[in-house]
Protein backbone atom coordinates (compact mmCIF):
# COMPACT_ATOMS: atom_id res chain seq x y z
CA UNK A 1 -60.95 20.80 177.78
CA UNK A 2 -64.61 20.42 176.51
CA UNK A 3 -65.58 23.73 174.83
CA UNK A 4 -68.71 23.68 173.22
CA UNK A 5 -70.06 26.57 170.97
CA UNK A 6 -73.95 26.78 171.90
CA UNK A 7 -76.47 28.68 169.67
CA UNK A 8 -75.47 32.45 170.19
CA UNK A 9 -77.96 34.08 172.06
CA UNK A 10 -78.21 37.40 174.22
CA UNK A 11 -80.69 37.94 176.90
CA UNK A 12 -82.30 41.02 177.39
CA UNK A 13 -81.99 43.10 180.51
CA UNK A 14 -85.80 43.80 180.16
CA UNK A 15 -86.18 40.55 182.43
CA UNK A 16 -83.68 42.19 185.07
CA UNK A 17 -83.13 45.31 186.90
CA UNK A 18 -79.78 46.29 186.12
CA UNK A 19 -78.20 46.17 189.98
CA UNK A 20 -78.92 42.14 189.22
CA UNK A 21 -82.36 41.82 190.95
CA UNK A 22 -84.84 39.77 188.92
CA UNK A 23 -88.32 40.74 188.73
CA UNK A 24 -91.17 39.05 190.23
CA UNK A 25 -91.79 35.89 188.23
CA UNK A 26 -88.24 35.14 186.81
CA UNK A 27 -86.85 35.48 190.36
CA UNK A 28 -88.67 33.14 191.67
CA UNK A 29 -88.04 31.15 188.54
CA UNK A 30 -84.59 31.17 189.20
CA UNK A 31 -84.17 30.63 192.83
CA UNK A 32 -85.99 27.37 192.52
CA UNK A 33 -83.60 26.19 189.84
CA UNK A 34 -81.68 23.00 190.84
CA UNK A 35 -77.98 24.64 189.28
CA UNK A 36 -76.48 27.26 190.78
CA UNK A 37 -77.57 30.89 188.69
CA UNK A 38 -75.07 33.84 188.89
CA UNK A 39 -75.55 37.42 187.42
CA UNK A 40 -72.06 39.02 187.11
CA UNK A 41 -70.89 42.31 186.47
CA UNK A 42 -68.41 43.26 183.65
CA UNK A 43 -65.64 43.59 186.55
CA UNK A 44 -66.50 39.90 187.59
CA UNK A 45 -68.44 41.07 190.96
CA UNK A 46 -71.21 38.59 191.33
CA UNK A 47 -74.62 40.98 191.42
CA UNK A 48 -77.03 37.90 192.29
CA UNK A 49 -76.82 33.88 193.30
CA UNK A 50 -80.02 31.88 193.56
CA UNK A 51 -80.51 29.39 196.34
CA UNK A 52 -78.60 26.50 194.69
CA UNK A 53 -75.34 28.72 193.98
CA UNK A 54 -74.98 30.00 197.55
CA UNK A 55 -75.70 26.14 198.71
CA UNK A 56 -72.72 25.17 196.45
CA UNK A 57 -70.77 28.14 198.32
CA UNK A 58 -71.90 27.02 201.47
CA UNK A 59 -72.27 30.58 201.98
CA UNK A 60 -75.22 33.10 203.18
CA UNK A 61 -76.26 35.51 200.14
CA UNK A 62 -74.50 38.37 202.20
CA UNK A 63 -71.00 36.73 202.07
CA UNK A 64 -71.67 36.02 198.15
CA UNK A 65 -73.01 39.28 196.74
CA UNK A 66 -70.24 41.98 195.74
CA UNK A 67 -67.28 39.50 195.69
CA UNK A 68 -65.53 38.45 192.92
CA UNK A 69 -66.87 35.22 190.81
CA UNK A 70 -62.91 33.94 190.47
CA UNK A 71 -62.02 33.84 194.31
CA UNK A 72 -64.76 31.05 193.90
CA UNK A 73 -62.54 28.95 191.92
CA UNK A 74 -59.44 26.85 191.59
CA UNK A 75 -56.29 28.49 189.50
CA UNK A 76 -56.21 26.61 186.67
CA UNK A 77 -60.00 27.56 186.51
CA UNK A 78 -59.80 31.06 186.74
CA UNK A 79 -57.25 31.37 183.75
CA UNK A 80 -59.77 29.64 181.95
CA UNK A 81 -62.88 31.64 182.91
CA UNK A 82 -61.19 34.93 182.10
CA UNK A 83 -60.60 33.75 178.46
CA UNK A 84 -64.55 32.76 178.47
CA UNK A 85 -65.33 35.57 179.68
CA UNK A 86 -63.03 38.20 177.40
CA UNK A 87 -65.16 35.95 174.57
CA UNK A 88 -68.91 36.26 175.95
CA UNK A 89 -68.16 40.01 176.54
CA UNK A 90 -67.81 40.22 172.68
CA UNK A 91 -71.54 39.16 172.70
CA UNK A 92 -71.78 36.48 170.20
CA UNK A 93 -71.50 33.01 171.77
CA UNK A 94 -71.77 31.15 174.90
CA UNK A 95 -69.24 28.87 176.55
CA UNK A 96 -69.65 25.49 178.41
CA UNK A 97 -66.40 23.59 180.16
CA UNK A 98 -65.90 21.75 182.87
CA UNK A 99 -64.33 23.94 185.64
CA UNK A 100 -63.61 23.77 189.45
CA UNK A 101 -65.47 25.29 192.22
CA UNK A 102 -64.34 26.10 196.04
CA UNK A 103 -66.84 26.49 199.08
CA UNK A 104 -66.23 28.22 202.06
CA UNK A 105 -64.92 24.84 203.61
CA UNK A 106 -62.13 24.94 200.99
CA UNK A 107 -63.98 21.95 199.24
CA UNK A 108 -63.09 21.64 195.40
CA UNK A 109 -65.90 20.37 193.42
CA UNK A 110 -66.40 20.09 189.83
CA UNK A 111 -68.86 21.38 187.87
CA UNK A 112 -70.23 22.17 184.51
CA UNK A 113 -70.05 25.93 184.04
CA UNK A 114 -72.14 27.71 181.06
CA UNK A 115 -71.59 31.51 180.55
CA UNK A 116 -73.89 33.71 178.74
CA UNK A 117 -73.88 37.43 177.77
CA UNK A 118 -76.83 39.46 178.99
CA UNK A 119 -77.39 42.77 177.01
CA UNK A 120 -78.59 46.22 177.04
CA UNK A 121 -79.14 47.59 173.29
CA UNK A 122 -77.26 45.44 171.85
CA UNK A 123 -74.13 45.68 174.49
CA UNK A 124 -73.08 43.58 176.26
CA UNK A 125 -73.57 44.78 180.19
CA UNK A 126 -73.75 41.36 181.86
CA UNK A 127 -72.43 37.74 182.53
CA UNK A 128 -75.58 35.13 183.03
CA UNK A 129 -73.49 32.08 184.96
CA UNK A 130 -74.89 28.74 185.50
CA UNK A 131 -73.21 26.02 187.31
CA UNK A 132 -74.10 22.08 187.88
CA UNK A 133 -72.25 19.93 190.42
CA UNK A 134 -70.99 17.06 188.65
CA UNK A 135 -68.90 15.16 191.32
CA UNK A 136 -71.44 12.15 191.36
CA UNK A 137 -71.65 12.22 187.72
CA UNK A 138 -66.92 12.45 187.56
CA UNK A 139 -67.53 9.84 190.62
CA UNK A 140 -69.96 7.12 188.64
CA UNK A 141 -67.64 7.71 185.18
CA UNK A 142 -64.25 7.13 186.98
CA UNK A 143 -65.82 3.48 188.77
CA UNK A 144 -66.86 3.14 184.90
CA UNK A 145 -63.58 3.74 183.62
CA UNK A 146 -62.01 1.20 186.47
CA UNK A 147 -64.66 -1.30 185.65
CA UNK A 148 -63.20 -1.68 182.10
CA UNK A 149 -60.40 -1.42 182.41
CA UNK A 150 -60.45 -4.63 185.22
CA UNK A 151 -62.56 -6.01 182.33
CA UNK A 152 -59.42 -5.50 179.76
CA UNK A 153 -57.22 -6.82 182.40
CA UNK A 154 -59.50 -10.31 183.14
CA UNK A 155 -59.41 -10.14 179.01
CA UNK A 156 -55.86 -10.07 179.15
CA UNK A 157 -55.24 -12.62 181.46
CA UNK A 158 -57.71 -15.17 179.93
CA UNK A 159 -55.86 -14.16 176.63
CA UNK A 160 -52.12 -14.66 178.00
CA UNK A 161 -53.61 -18.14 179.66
CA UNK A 162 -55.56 -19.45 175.87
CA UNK A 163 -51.69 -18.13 174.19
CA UNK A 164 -49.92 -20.72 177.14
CA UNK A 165 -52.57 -23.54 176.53
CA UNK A 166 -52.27 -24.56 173.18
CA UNK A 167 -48.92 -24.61 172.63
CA UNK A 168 -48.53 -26.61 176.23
CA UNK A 169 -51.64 -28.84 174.56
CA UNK A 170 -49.67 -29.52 171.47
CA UNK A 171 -46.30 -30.13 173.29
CA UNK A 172 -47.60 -32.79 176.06
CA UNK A 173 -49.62 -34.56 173.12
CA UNK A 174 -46.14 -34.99 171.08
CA UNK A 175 -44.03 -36.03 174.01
CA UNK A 176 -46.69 -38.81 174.52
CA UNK A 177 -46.75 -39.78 171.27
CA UNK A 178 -42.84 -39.58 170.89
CA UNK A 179 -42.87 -42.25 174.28
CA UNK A 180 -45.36 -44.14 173.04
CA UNK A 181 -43.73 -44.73 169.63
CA UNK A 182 -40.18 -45.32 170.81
CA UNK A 183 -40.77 -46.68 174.97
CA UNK A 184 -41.53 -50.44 173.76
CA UNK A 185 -39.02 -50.42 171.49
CA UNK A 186 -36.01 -52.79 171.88
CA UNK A 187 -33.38 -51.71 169.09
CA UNK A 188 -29.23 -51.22 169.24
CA UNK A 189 -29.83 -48.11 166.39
CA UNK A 190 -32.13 -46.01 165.18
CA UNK A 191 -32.51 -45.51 161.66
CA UNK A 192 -32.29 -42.36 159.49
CA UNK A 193 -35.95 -41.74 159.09
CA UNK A 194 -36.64 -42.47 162.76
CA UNK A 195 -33.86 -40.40 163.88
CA UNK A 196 -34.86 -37.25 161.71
CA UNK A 197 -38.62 -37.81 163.19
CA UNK A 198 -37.05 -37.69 166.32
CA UNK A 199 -35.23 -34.40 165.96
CA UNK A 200 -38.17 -32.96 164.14
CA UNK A 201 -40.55 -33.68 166.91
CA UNK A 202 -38.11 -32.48 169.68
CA UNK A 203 -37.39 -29.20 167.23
CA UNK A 204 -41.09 -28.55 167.04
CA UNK A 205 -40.96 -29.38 171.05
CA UNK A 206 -38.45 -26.44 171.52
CA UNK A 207 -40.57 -23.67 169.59
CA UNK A 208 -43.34 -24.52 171.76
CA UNK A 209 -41.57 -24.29 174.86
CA UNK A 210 -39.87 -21.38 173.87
CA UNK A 211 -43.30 -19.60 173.23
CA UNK A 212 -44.67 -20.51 176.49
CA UNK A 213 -41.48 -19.21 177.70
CA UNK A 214 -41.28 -15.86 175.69
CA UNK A 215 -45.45 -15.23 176.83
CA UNK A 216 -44.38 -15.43 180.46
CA UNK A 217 -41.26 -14.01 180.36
CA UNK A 218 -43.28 -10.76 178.99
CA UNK A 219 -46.21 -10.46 182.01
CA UNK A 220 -42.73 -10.93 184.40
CA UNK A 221 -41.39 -7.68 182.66
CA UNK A 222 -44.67 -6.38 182.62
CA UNK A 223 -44.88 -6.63 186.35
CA UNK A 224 -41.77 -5.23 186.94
CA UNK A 225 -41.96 -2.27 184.86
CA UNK A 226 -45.83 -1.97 186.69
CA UNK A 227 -44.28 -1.37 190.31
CA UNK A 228 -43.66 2.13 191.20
CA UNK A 229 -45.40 2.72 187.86
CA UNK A 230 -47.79 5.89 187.60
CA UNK A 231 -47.98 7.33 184.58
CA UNK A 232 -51.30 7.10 182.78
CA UNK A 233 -49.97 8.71 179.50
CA UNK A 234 -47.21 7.51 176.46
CA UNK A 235 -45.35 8.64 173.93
CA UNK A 236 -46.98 6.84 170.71
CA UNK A 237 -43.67 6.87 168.40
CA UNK A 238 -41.72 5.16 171.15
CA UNK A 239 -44.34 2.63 171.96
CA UNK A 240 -44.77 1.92 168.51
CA UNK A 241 -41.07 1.50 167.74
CA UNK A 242 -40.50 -0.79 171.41
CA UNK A 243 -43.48 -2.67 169.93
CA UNK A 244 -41.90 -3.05 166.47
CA UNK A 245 -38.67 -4.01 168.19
CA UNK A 246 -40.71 -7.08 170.29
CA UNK A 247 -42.05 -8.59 167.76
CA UNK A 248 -38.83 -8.76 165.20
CA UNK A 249 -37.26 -10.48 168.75
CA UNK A 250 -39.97 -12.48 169.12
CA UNK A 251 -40.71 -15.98 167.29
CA UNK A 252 -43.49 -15.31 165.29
CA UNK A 253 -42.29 -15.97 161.39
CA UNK A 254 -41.92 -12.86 159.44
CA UNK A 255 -42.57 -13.42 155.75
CA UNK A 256 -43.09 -9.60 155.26
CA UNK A 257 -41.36 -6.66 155.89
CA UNK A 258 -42.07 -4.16 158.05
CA UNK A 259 -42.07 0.07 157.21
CA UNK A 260 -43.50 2.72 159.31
CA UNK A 261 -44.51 6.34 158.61
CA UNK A 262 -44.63 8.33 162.29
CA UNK A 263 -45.56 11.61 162.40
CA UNK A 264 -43.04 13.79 164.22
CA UNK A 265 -43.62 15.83 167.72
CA UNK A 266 -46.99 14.26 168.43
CA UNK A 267 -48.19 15.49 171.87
CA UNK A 268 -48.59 12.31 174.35
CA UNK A 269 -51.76 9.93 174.50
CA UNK A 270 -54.29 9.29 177.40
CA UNK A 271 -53.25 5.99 177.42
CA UNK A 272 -50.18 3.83 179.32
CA UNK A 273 -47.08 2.83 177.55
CA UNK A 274 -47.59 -0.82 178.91
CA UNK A 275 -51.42 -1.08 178.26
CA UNK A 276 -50.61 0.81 174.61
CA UNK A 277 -47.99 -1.56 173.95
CA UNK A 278 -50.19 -5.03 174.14
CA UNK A 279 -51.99 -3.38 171.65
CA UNK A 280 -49.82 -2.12 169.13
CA UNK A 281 -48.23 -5.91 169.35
CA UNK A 282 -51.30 -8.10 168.95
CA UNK A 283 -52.44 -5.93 165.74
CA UNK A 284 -49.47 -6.13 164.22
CA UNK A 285 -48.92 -9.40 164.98
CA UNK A 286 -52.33 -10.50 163.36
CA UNK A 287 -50.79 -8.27 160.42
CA UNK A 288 -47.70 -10.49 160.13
CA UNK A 289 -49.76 -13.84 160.32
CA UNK A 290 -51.81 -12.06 157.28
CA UNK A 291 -49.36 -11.87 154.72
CA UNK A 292 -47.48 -14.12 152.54
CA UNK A 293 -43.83 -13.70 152.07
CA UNK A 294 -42.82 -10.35 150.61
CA UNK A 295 -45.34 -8.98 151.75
CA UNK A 296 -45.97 -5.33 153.32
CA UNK A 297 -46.94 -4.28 156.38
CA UNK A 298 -47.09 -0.40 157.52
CA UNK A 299 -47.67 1.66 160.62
CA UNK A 300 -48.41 4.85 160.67
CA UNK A 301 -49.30 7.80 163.25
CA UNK A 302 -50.51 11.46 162.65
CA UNK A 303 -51.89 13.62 164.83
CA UNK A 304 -55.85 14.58 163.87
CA UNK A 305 -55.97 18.67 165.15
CA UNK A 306 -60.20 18.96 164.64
CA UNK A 307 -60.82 16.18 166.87
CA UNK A 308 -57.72 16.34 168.90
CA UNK A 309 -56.49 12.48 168.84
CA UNK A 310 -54.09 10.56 167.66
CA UNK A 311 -54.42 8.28 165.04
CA UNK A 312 -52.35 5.09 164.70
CA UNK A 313 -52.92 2.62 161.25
CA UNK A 314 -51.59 -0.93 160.58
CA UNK A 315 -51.67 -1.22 156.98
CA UNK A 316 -51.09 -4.93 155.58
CA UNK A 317 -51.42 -6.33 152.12
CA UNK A 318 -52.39 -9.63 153.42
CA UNK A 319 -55.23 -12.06 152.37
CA UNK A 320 -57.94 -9.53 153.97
CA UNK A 321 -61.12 -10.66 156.06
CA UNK A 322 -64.45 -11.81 154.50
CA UNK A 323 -67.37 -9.49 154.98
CA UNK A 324 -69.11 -11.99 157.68
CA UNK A 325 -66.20 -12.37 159.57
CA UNK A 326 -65.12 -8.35 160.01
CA UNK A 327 -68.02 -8.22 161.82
CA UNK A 328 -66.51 -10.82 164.63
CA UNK A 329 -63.40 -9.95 165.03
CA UNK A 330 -63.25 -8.27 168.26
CA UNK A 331 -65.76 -11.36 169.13
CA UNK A 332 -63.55 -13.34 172.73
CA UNK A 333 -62.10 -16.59 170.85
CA UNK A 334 -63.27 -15.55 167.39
CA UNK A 335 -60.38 -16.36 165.05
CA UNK A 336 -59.77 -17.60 161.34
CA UNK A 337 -56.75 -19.47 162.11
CA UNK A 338 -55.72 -22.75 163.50
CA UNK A 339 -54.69 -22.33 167.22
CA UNK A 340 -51.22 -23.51 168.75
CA UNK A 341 -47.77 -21.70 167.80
CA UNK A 342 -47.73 -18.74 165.95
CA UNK A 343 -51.84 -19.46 165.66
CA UNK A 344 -54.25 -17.60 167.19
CA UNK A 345 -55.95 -18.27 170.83
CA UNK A 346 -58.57 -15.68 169.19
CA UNK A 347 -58.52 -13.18 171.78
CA UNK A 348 -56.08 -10.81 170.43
CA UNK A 349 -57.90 -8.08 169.24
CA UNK A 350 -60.89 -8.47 171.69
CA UNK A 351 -58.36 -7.75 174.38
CA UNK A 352 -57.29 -4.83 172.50
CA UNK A 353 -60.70 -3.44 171.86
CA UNK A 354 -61.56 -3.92 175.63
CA UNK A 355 -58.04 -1.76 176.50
CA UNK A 356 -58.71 1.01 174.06
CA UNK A 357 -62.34 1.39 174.74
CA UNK A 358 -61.25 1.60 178.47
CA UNK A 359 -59.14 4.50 177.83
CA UNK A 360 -61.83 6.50 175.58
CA UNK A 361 -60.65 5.73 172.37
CA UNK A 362 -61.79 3.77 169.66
CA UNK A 363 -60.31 0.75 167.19
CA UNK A 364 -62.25 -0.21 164.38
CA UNK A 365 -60.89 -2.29 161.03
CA UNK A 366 -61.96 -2.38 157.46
CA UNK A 367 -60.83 -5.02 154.90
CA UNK A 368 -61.22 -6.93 151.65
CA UNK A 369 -59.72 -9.45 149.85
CA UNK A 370 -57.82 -7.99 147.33
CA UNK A 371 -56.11 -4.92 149.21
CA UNK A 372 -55.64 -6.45 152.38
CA UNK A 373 -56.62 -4.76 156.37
CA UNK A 374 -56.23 -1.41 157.39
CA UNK A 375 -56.60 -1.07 161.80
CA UNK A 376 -57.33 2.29 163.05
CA UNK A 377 -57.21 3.05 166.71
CA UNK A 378 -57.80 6.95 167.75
CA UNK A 379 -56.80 7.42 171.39
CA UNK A 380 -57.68 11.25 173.33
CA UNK A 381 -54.75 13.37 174.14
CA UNK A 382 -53.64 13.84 177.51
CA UNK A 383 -53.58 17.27 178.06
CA UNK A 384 -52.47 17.46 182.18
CA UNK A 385 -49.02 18.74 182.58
CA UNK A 386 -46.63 15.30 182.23
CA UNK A 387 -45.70 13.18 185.03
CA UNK A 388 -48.95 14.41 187.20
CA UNK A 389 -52.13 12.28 187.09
């Protein structure tokens, strides 16, 4: 819900007649205004609709005049324009949202609704409505919102492919090298060093194999969890203690330890469990590679009422991020460290930023070299009943 306070202001009846007619100039005025106008009585009987309200009706001014304003709308709308209403009749403010609208072909549109008190000495004897149609504007910010979040998907696949690569890189390299040295070889025993080389190499072998595995092994229960899936909202504590979980399974070293500080009853986030997941995972998984052993590393969540988001912070103590390079880290393949296991393919948080930002919310990180990296992502709250789109 987008409520906006506007500067308080009270029109005059001198510019109407009081049955809703406008006079001479204004009329014409207002029937040439591209939103729909209504005047509306204290009873919510509409007294007057210019051309562009009884085109969003699809109705003849006849079939308009005298009804009521809320047969006009959806249910969920109405209960909200009474409230608006019961506040513009007090006379000191006017209300925008974002409501829905129903013509006589049983069409439900949305549109931007304003209401406005018109007075009489000082009283309020009058609703001013105005209307806008916004279903090309919902229409062009929906194929928005798909077109990044196909962008944080291709992000997320070229990410999950650069994670595969290197280790693969690094493994086929020391198999060749392990043939190369031993293949020509003609020898009844191998001695100590060569056999501890051997078992090295093959150990190191293993991890990277095992990585490659772990990576895919993820997108398979990714797609699995994905079929059937619909919900487009999470609860943040229990995607942020699944997350925690992952990574202490995972094989990414853990020289520091790990506290959180979650915020109890936090109402659910306009954002998927899966999507909100990757996330929470690749920025604390930077965190880990940050710090040296005994080191700290803290998530938190609270719930920000003014601005009505959540806020989730990754706290580490680590070696921090030089001035030139915070301002590349969400750069594609930007990255500080060396890449192959438990490196960095340096699309980690670029894929992030490209989820969150499809989802309306916002990551940003500050950092310096003596008190490590704070991450803050702030995500909108869903507020549609759960399990409904």
């Amino acid at each position: 819900m987008n409520v906006s306070r506007l500067n308080p202001q009270i029109i005059p009846t001198k510019s109407y007649r009081i049955n809703g007619k406008l006079e001479g100039f204004y009329q014409q005025l207002v029937e040439q205004a591209a939103d729909g106008i209504f005047t509306i009585n204290l009873q919510g009987e509409i007294l007057y609709a210019n051309r562009a309200a009884r085109d969003l009706l699809k109705l003849p001014a006849k079939q308009v005049l005298g009804k009521h304003f809320m047969i006009f709308l959806d249910r969920e709308s109405r209960q909200r324009a009474k409230r608006y209403f019961s506040k513009v009749k007090l006379g000191d403010v006017a209300i925008r949202d974002n409501l829905h609208i129903r013509d006589s072909l049983k069409r439900v549109r949305p549109i931007e609704f304003t209401a406005s008190p018109v007075a009489r000495e000082k009283k309020v004897v009058q609703f001013l409505v105005s209307v806008r149609d916004i279903s090309e504007r919902e229409q062009l910010e929906a194929i928005a919102r798909e077109s990044a979040k196909m962008s944080a998907v291709q992000n997320f696949i070229s990410g999950t492919t650069h994670e595969i690569h290197y280790p693969l890189e690094g493994l086929v390299k020391q198999i060749d090298k392990l043939i190369k040295l031993y293949k020509a070889r003609e020898f009844e025993y191998i001695g100590y060093k060569e056999f501890v080389h051997i078992f090295e190499t093959l150990e190191n072998m293993r991890d990277q194999a095992q990585y490659c595995f772990d990576t895919t092994d993820r997108l398979i229960n990714i797609s699995k969890r994905k079929i059937g899936l619909r919900r487009n909202y999470s609860d943040v504590n229990k995607v942020v203690r699944e997350s925690l979980q992952s990574v202490r399974d995972g094989i990414i070293r853990i020289d520091g330890t790990i506290n959180t500080k979650l915020s109890p009853r936090l109402p659910p986030a306009a954002i998927g469990e899966i999507e909100l997941g990757q996330v929470i995972i690749k920025v604390l998984t930077n965190s880990l590679q940050a710090v040296n052993k005994g080191g700290r590393v803290e998530v938190r969540t609270s719930y920000l009422k003014k601005s009505n988001q959540i806020r989730i912070e990754c706290l580490d103590d680590g070696i921090g991020i030089s001035r030139d390079d915070l301002a590349r880290v969400f750069d594609p393949f930007f990255t500080t460290k060396e890449r192959g296991l438990e490196k960095s393919s340096g699309l980690g948080l670029a894929i992030a930023y490209s989820i969150i930002k499809s989802f309306q919310g916002s990551i940003s990180i500050t950092s310096n070299r003596r008190s490590g990296t704070r991450v803050k992502l702030l995500l909108p709250i869903y507020d549609k009943p759960l399990g409904k789109k």
